[in-house]
Protein backbone atom coordinates (compact mmCIF):
# COMPACT_ATOMS: atom_id res chain seq x y z
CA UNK A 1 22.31 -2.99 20.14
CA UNK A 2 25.20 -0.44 19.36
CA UNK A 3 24.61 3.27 19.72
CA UNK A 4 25.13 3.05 16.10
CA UNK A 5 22.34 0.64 15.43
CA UNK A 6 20.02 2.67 17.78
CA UNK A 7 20.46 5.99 15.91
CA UNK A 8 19.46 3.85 12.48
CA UNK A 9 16.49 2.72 13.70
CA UNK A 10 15.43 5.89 14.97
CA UNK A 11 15.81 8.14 11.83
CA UNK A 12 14.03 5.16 10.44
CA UNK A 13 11.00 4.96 12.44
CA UNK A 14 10.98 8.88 12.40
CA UNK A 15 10.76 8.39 8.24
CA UNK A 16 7.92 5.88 8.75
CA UNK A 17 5.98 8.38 11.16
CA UNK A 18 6.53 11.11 8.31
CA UNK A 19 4.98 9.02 5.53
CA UNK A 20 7.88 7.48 3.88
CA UNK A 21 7.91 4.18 2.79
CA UNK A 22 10.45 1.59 4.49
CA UNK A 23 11.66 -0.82 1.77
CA UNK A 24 12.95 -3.51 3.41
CA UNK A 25 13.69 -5.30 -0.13
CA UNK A 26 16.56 -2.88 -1.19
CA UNK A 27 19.31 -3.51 1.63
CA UNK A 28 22.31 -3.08 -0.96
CA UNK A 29 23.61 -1.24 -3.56
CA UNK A 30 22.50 -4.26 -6.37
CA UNK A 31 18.78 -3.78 -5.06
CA UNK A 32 19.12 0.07 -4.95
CA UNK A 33 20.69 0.13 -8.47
CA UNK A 34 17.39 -2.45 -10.04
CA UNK A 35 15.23 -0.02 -7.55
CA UNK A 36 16.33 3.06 -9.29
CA UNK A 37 16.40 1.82 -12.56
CA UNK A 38 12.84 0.46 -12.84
CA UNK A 39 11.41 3.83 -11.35
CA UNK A 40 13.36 5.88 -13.49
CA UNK A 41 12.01 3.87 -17.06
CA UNK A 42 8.66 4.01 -15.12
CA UNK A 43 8.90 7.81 -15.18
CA UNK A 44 10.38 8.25 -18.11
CA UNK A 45 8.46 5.92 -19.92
CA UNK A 46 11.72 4.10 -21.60
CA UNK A 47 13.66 0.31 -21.62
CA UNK A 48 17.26 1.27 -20.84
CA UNK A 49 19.87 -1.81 -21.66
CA UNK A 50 22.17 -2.48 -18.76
CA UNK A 51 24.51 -0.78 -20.72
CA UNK A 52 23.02 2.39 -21.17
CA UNK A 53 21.78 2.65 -17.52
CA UNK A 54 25.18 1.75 -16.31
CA UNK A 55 25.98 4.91 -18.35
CA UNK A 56 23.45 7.20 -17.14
CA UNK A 57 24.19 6.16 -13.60
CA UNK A 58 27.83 7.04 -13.80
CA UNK A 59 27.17 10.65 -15.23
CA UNK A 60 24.43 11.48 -12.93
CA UNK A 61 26.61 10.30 -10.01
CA UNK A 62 28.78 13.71 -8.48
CA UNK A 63 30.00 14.67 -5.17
CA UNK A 64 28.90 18.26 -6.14
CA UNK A 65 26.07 18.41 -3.96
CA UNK A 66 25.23 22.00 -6.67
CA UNK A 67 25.14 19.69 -9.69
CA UNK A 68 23.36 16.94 -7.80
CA UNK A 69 20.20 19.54 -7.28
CA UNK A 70 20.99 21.53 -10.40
CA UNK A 71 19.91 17.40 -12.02
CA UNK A 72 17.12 16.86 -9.79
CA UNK A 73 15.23 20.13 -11.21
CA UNK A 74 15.64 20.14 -14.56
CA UNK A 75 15.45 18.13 -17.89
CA UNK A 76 18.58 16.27 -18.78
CA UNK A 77 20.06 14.86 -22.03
CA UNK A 78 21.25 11.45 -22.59
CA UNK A 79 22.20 9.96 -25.59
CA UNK A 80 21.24 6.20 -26.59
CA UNK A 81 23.80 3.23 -27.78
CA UNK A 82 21.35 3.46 -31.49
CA UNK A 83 22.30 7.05 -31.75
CA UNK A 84 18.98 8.66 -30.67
CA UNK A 85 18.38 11.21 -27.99
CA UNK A 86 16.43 10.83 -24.78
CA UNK A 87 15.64 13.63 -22.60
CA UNK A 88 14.91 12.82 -19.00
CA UNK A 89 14.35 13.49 -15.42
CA UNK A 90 15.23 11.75 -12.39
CA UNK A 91 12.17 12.85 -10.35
CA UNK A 92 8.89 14.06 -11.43
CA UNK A 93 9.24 17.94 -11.61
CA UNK A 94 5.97 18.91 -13.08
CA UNK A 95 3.85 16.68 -10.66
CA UNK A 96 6.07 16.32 -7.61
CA UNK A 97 3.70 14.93 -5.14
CA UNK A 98 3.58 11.65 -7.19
CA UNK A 99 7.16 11.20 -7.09
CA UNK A 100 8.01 7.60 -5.25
């Protein structure tokens, strides 16, 4: 096993001691994408098209690690292919502790 490889596995099994979940089903960016997408119209309580989400993931997406957080805490604004708004958040800010 490279160094590399060691290093992986350790962050990973310090995650698992710390409570988070290892999801061995999402192992690329196509599983990560569908993972993503199905918790955010969980939380949000909304179907998104694969157009719309393909969208929404290319304006939340920024190297600005500022407007990254800025997203994270706050409602956002999106507006659907039929015209109508949606207002959103990517994780649960008013009960945090059930965010998954």
């Amino acid at each position: 096993m490279s160094k590399e490889n060691q290093i992986e596995n350790d962050l990973v099994q310090k995650l698992i001691e710390l409570k988070y979940t290892y999801r061995k089903d999402i192992r690329d960016r196509i599983s990560l994408e569908k993972n993503f997408k199905e918790k955010f119209e969980s939380l949000n309580k909304v179907s998104l098209s694969n157009s719309e989400f393909a969208r929404l993931r290319d304006e939340i997406i920024t190297p600005d690690v500022f407007a990254a957080s800025k997203l994270l805490r706050q409602k956002n604004y999106f507006l659907r292919e039929d015209g109508t708004p949606l207002h959103y958040t990517l994780v649960n800010i008013k009960d945090w502790c059930k965010n998954d």
